[in-house]
N, C-alpha and C. Protein backbone atom coordinates (compact mmCIF):
# COMPACT_ATOMS: atom_id res chain seq x y z
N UNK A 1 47.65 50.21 38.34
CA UNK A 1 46.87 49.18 39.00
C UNK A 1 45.43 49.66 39.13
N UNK A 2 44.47 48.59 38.17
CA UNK A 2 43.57 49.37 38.99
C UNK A 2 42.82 49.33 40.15
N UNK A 3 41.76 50.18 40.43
CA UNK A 3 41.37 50.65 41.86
C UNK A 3 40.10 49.02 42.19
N UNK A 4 40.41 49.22 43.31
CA UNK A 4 39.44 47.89 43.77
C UNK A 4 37.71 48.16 43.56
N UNK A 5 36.84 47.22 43.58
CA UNK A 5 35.78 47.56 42.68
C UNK A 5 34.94 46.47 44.33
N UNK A 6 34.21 47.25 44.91
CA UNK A 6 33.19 46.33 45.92
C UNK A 6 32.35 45.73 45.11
N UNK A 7 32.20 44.47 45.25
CA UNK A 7 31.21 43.68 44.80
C UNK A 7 29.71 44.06 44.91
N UNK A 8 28.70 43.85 43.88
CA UNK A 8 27.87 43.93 44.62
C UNK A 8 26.92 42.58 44.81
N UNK A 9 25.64 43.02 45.40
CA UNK A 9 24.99 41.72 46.16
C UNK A 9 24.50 40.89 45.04
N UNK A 10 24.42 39.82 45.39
CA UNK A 10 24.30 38.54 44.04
C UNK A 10 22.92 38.84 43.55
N UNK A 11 21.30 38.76 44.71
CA UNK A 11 20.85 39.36 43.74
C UNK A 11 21.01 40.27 42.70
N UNK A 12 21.38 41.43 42.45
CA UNK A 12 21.73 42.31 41.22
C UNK A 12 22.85 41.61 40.34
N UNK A 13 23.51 41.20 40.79
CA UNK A 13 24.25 40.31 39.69
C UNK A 13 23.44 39.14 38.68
N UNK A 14 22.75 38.48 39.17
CA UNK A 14 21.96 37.38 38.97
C UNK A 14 20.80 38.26 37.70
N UNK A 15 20.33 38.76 38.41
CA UNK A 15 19.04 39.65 37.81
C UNK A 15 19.55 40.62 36.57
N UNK A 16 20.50 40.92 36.82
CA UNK A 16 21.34 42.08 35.79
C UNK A 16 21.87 40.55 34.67
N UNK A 17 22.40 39.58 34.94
CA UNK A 17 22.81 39.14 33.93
C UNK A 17 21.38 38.39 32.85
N UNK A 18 20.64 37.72 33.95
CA UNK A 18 19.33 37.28 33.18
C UNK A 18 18.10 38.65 32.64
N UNK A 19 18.34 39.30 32.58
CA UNK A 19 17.36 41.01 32.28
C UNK A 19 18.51 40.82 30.77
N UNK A 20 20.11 41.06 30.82
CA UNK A 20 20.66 41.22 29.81
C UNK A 20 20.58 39.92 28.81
N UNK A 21 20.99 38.61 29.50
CA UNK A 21 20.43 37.85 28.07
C UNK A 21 18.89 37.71 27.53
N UNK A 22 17.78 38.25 28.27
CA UNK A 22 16.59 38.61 27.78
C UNK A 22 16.74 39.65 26.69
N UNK A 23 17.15 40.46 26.93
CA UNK A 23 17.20 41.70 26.55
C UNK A 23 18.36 41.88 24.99
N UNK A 24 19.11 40.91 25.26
CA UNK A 24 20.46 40.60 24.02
C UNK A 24 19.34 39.66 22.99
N UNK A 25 19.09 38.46 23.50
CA UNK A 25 18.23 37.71 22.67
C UNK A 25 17.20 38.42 22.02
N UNK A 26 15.57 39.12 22.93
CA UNK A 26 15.11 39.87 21.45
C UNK A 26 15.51 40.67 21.03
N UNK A 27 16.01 41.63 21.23
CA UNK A 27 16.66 42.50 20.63
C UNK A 27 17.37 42.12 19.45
N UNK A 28 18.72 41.45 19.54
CA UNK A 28 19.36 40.90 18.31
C UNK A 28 18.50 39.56 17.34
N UNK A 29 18.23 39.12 18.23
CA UNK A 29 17.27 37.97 17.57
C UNK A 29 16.07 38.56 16.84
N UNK A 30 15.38 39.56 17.20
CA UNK A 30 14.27 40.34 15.95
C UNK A 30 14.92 40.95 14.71
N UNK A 31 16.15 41.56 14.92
CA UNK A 31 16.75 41.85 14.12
C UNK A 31 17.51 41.33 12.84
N UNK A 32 18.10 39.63 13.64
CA UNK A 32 18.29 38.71 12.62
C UNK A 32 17.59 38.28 11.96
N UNK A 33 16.46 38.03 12.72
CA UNK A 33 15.07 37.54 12.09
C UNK A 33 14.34 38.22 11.15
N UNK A 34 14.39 39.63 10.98
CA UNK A 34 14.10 40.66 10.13
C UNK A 34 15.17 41.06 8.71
N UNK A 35 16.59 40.45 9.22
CA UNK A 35 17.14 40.72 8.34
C UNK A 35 16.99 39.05 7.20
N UNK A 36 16.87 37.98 7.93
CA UNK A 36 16.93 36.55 7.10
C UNK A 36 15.03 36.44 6.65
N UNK A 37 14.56 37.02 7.50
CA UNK A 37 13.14 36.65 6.70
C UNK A 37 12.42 35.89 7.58
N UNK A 38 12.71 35.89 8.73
CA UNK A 38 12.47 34.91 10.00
C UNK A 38 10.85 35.36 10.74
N UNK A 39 10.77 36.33 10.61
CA UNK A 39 9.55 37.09 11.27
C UNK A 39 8.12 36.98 10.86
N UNK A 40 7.22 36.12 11.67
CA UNK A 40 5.97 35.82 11.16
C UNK A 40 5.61 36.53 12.38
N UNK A 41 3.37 35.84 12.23
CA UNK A 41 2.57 36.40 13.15
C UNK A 41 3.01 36.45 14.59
N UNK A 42 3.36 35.20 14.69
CA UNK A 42 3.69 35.08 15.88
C UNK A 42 4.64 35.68 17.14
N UNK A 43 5.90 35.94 16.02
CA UNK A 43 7.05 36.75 16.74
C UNK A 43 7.87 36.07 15.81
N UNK A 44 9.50 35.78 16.31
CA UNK A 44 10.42 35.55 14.76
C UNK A 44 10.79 34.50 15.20
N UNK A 45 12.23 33.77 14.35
CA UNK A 45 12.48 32.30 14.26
C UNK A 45 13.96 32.38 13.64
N UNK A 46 15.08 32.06 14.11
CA UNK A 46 16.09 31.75 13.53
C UNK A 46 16.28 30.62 13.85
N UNK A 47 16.74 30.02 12.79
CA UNK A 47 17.69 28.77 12.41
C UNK A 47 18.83 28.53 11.87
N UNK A 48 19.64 27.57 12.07
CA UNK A 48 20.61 27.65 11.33
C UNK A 48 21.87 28.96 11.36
N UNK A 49 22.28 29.12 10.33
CA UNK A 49 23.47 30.15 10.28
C UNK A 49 22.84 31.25 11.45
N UNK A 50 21.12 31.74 10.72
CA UNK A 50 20.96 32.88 11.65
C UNK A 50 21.17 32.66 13.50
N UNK A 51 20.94 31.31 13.31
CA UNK A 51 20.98 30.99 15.07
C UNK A 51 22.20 30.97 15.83
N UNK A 52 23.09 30.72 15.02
CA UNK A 52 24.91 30.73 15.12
C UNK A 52 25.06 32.12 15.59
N UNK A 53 24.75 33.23 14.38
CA UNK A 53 25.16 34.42 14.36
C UNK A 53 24.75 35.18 15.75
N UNK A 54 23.39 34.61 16.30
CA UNK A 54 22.74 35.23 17.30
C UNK A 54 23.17 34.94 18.83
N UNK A 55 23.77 33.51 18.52
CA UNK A 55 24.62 32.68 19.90
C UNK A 55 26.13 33.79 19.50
N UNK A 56 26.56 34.15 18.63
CA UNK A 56 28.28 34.84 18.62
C UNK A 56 27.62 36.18 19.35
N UNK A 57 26.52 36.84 18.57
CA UNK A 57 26.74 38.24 19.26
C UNK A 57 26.19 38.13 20.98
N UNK A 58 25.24 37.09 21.52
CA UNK A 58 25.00 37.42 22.46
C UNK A 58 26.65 36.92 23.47
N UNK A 59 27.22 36.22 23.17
CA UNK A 59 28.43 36.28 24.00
C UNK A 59 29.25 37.35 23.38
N UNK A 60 29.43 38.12 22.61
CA UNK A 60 30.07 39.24 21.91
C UNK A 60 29.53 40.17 23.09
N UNK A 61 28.31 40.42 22.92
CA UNK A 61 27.46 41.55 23.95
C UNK A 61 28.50 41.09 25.57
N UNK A 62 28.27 40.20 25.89
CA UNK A 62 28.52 40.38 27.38
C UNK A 62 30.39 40.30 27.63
N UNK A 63 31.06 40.09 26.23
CA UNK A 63 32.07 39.88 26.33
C UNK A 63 32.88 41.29 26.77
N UNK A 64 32.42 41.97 25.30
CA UNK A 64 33.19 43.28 24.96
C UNK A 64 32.27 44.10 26.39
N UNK A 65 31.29 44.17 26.33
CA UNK A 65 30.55 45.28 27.83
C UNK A 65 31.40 45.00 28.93
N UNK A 66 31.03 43.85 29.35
CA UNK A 66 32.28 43.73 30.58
C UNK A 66 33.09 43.79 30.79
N UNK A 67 34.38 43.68 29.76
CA UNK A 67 35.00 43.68 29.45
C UNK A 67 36.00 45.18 29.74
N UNK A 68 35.41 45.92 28.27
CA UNK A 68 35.85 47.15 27.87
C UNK A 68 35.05 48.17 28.49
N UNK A 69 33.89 47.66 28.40
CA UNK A 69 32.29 49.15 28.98
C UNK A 69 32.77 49.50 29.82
N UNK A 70 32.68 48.34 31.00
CA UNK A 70 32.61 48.99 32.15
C UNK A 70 31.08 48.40 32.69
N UNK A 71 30.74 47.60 31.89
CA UNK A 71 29.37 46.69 32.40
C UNK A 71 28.59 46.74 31.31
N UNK A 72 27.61 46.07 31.15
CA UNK A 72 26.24 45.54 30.59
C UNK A 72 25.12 46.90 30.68
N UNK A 73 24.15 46.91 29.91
CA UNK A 73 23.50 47.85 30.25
C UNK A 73 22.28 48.07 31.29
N UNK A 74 22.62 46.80 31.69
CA UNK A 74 21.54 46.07 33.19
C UNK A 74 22.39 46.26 34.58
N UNK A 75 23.55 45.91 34.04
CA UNK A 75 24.75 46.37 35.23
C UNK A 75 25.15 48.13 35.13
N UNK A 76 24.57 48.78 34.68
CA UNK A 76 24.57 50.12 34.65
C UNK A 76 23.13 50.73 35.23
N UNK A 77 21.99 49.85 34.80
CA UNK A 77 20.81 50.49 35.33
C UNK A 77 20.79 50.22 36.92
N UNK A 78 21.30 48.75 37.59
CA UNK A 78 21.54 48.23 38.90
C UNK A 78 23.19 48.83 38.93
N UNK A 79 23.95 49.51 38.82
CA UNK A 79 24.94 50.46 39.45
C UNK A 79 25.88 49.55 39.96
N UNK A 80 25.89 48.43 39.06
CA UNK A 80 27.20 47.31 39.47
C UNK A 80 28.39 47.90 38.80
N UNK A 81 29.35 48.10 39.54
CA UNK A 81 30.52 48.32 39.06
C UNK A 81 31.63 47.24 38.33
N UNK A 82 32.37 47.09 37.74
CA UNK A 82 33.30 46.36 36.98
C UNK A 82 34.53 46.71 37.14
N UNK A 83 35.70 45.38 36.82
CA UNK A 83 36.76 46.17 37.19
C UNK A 83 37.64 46.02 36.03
N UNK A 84 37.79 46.88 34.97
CA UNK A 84 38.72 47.24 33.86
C UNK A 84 39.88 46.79 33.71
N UNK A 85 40.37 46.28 32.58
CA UNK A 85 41.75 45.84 32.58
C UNK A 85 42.44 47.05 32.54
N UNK A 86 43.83 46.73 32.86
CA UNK A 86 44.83 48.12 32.76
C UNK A 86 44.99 48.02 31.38
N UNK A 87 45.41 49.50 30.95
CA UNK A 87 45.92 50.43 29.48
C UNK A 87 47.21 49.82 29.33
């Protein structure tokens, strides 16, 4: 069973999840954009397939982290704990 996990305060929840889809979007999104050809002066641009691919990994990101991690890497810098499925 596992061990009980105190919540923490909604600000850091709130802030930890919007910091991580900031943070999922450019991140993966420059990258798609660099890999399809997406990247002008401005900053980059997906469409289409690339925009699909970028909507799967950013719920991929918060799926598998929370999931399996043990949190997000925003919920690690704010020291939110998670509570793990059993083995």
């Amino acid at each position: 069973m596992p061990e009980p996990v105190e919540r923490a305060k909604v600000w850091k929840r709130v802030t930890a999840a919007v910091l991580d889809f900031f943070t999922v979007f450019f991140v993966c999104g420059y990258a798609l954009a660099s890999i399809t050809g997406g990247v002008n002066s401005n900053g980059f641009k997906v469409t289409g397939a690339p925009a699909l691919g970028l909507l799967a990994l950013i719920v991929l990101y918060f799926y598998v982290l929370r999931t399996y991690a043990g949190g997000t890497l925003w919920d690690r810098i704010f020291g939110i704990k998670r509570p793990q499925p059993p083995d």
